[in-house]
Protein backbone atom coordinates (compact mmCIF):
# COMPACT_ATOMS: atom_id res chain seq x y z
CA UNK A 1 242.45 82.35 -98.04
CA UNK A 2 244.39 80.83 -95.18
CA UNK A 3 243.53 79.46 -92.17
CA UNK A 4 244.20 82.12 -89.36
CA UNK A 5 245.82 80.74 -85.70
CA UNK A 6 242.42 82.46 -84.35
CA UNK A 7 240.21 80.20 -86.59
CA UNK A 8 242.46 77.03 -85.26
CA UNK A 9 241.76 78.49 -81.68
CA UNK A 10 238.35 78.84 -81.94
CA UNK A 11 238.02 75.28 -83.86
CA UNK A 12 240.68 73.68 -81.06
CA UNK A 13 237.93 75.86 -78.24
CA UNK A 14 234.97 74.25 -79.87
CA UNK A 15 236.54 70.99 -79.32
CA UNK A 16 236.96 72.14 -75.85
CA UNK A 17 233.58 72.45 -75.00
CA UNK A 18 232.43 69.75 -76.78
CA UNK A 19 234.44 67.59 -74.13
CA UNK A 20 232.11 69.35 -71.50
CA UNK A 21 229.44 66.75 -72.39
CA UNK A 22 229.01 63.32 -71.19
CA UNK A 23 229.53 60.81 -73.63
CA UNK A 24 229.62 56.96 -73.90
CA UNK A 25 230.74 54.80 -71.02
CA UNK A 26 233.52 52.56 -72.13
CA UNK A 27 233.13 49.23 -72.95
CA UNK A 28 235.93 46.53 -74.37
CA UNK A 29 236.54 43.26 -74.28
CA UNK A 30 238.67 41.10 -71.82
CA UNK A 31 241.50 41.14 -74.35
CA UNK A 32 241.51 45.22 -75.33
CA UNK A 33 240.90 45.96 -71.58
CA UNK A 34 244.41 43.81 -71.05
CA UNK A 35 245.81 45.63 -74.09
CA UNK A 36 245.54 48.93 -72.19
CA UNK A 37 246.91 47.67 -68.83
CA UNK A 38 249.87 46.47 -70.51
CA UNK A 39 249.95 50.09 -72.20
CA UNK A 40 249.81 51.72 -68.95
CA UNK A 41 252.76 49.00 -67.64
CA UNK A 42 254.95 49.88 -70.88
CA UNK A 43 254.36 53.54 -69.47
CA UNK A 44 255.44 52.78 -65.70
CA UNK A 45 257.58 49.53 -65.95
CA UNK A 46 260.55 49.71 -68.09
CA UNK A 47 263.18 52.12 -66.71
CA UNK A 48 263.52 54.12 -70.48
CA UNK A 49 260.07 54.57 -70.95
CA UNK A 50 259.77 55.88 -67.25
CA UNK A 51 262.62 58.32 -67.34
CA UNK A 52 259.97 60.48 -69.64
CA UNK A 53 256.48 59.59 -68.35
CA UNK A 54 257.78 60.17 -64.51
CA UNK A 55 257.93 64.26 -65.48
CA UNK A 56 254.19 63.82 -66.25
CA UNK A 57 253.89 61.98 -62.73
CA UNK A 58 256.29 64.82 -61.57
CA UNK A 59 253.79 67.47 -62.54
CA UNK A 60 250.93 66.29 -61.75
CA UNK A 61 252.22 65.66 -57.76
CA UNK A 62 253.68 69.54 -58.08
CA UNK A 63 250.01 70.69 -59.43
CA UNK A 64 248.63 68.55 -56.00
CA UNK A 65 251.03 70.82 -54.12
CA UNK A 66 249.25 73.91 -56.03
CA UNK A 67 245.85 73.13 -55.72
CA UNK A 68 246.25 72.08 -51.96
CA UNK A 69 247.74 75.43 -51.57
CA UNK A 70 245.21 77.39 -53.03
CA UNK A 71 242.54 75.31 -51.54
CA UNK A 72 243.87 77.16 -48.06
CA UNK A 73 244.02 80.70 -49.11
CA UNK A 74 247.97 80.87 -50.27
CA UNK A 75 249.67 82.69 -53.27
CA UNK A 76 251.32 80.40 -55.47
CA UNK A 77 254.63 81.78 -56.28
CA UNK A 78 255.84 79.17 -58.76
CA UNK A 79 256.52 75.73 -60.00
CA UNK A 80 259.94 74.19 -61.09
CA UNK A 81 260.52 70.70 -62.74
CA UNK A 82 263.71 68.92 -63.50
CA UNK A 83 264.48 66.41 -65.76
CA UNK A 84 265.89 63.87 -62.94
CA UNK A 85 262.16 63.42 -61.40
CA UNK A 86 262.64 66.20 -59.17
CA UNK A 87 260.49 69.63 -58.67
CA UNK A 88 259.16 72.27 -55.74
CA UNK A 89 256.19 74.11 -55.36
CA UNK A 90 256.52 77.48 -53.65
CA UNK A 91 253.76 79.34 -52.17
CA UNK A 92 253.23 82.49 -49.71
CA UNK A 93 251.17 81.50 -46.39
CA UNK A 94 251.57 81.35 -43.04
CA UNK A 95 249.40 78.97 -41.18
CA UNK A 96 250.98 75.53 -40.03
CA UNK A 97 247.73 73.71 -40.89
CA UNK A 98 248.23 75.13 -44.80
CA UNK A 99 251.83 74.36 -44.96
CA UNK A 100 250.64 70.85 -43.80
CA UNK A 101 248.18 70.62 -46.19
CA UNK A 102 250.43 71.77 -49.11
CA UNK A 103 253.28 69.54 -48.14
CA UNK A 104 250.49 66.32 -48.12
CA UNK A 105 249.08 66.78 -51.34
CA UNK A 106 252.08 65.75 -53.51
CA UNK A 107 252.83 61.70 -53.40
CA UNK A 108 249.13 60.52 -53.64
CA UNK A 109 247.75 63.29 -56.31
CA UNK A 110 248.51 60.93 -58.92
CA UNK A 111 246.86 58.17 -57.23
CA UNK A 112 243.77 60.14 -56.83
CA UNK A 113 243.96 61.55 -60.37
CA UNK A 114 244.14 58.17 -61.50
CA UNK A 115 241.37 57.13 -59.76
CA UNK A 116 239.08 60.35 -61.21
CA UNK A 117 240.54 58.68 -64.56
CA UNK A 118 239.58 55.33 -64.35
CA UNK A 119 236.35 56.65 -62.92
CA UNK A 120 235.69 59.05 -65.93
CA UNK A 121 236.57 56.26 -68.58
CA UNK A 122 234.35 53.55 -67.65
CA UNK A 123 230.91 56.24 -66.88
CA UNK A 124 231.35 58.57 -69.66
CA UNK A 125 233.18 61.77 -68.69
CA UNK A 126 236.51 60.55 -70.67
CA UNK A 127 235.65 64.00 -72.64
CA UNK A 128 235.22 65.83 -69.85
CA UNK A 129 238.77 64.81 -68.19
CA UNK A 130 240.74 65.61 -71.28
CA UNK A 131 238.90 68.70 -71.98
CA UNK A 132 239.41 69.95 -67.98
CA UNK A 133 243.08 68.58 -68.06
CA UNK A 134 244.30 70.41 -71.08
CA UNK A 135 242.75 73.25 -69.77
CA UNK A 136 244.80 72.88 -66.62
CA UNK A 137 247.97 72.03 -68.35
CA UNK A 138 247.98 74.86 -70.61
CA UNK A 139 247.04 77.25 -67.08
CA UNK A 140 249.63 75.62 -65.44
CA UNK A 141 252.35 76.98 -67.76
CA UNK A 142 251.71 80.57 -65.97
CA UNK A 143 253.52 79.27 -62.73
CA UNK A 144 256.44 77.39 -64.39
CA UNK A 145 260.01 79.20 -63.28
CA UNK A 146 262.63 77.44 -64.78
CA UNK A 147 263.44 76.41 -68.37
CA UNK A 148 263.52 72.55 -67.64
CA UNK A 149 259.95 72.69 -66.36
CA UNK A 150 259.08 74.74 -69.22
CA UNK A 151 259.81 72.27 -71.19
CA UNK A 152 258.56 69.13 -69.83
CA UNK A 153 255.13 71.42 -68.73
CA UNK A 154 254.86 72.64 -72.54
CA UNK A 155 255.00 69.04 -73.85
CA UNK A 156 252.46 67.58 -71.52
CA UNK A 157 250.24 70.60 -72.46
CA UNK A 158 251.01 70.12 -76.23
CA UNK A 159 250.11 66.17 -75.73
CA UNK A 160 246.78 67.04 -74.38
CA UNK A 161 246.11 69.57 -76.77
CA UNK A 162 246.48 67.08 -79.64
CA UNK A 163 244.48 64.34 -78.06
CA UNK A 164 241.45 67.01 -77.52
CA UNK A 165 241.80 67.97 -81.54
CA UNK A 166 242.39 64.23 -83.72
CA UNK A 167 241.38 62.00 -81.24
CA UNK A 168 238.23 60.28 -81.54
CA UNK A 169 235.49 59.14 -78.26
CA UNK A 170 237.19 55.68 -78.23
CA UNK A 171 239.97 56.86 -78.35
CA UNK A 172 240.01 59.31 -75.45
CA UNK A 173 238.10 57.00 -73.31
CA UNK A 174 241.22 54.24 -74.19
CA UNK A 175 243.65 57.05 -73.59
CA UNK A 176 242.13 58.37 -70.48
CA UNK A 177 241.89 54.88 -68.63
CA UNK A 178 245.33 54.03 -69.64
CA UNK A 179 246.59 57.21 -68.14
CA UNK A 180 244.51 56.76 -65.01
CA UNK A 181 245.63 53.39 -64.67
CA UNK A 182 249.54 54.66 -65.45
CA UNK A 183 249.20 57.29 -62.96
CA UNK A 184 248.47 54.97 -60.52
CA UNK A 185 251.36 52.80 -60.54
CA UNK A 186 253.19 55.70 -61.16
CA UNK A 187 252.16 57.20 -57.84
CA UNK A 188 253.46 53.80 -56.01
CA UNK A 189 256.56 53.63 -58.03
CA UNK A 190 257.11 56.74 -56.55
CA UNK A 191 256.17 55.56 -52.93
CA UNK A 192 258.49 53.14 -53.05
CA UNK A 193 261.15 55.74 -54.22
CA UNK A 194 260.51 57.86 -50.97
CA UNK A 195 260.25 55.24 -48.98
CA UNK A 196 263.78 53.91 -49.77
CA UNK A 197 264.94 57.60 -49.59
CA UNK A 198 264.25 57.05 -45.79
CA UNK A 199 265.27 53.54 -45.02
CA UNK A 200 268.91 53.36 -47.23
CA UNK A 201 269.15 56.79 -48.99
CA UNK A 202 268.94 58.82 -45.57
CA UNK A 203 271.39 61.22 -47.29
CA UNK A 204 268.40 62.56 -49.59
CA UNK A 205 266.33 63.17 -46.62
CA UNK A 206 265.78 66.48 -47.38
CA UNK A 207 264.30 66.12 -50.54
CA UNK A 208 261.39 64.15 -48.92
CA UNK A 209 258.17 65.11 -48.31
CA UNK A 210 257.54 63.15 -45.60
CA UNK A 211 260.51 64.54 -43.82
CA UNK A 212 259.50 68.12 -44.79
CA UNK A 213 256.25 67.27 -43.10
CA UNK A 214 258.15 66.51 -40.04
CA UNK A 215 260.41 69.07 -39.96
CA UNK A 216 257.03 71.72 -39.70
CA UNK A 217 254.64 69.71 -37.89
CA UNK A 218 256.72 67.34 -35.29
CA UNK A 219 255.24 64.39 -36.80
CA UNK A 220 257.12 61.63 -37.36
CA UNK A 221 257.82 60.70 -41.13
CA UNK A 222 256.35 57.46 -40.88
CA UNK A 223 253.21 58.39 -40.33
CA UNK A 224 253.34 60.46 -43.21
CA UNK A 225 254.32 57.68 -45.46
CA UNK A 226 251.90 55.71 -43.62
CA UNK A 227 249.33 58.17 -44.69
CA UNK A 228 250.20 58.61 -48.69
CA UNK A 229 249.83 54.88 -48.68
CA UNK A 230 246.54 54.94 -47.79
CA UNK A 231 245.58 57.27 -49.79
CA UNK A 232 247.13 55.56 -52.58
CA UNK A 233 245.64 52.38 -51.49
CA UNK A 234 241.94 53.98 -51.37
CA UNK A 235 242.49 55.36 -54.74
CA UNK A 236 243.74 51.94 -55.85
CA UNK A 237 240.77 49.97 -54.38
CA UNK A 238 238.38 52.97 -55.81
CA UNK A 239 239.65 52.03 -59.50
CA UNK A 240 238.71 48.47 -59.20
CA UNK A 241 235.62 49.61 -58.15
CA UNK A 242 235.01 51.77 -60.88
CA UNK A 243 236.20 48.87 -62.70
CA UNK A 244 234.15 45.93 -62.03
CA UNK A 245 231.76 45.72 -64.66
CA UNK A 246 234.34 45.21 -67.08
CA UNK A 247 236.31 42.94 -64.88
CA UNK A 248 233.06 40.80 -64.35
CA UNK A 249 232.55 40.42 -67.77
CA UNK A 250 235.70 38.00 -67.84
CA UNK A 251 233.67 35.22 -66.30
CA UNK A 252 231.13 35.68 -68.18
């Protein structure tokens, strides 16, 4: 007899909570932890390879919108991606302090993901972050509104659902710290991109989410940028952190 799709879902499930587990902190030499910093600068560098892994970055800074929202009591009404890097997150709520909030949470998401990433590889909770994330990819489908989203959502989910089924503990703690360390250049690639937006693309103002800030709190849009910086930063300087042991064993 066959193999049902419920038998596959209750296999792919079992996988699932299998991630829930802490495992084996990561730990490579010099020359494979330089292996998957150049992976995560193929992902981030070269303009090609960017045009597709930016929709990941995309998402994930829409899904900081989301969970910022819901973290202050508002309905989230939907998600929409595009294929040029673009996307909106629209939720009901009325307090100025949550629309803050919401509008903050975009830009350094990926940073902070990242972070949690890099964290996760090197103590052991690689599993863990690919079983949560998959779980939140395939939730975050619900809230997608247009058919470009849908796409680039769907294969993001997909990707995670493979690596949670054939890929082995190495493998996901490789994968997971190459991510992390992606998303965070990622997240200042995209700094710099909003940054120019206000100092020689003022026509794009409006797409900015420092200037949205401005526009509903009276705060300048410098201090926002000012402010995903260092949160960027902090997330940046948190990595290292996490990553020191395996950076000290260089000199040794």
């Amino acid at each position: 007899m066959g193999t049902s799709f419920l038998d596959v879902a209750g296999q792919w499930w079992d996988r699932v909570m299998e991630g829930f587990t802490r495992g084996t902190p990561l730990e490579v030499a010099p020359q494979v932890l330089l292996l998957i910093a150049a992976a995560a600068a193929a992902l981030t560098i070269p303009r090609p390879v960017w045009r597709w892994f930016g929709l990941f970055v995309t998402f994930v800074h829409e899904l900081g919108h989301a969970f910022a929202a819901l973290m202050t009591g508002q309905v989230v009404k939907g998600i929409q991606l595009r294929f040029d890097h673009s996307g909106q997150m629209r939720s009901m709520g009325h307090s100025r302090f949550a629309a803050a909030w919401t509008g903050f949470w975009g830009y350094p998401v990926p940073a902070v993901t990242g972070a949690v990433l890099v964290w996760a590889a090197f103590s052991g909770w690689a599993g863990f972050a690919l079983s949560a994330g998959a779980l939140v990819l395939l939730a975050a489908l619900l809230f997608i509104r247009n058919a470009q989203g849908f796409l680039i959502a769907f294969s993001c989910a997909a990707v995670s659902v493979l690596l949670v089924w054939f890929a082995s503990p190495l493998a996901v703690s490789c994968i997971t710290l190459a991510v992390g360390m992606a998303l965070l250049a990622g997240s200042v690639r995209d700094w710099l991109n909003v940054l120019s937006v206000h100092t020689r693309r003022r026509r794009s103002l409006q797409s900015s989410d420092a200037y949205i800030l401005y526009q509903r709190t009276g705060v300048p849009s410098a201090v926002w940028l000012v402010a995903f910086a260092a949160v960027i930063a902090l997330s940046a300087a948190g990595a290292l952190w996490w990553a020191r042991p395996a950076v000290g064993a260089w000199g040794t």
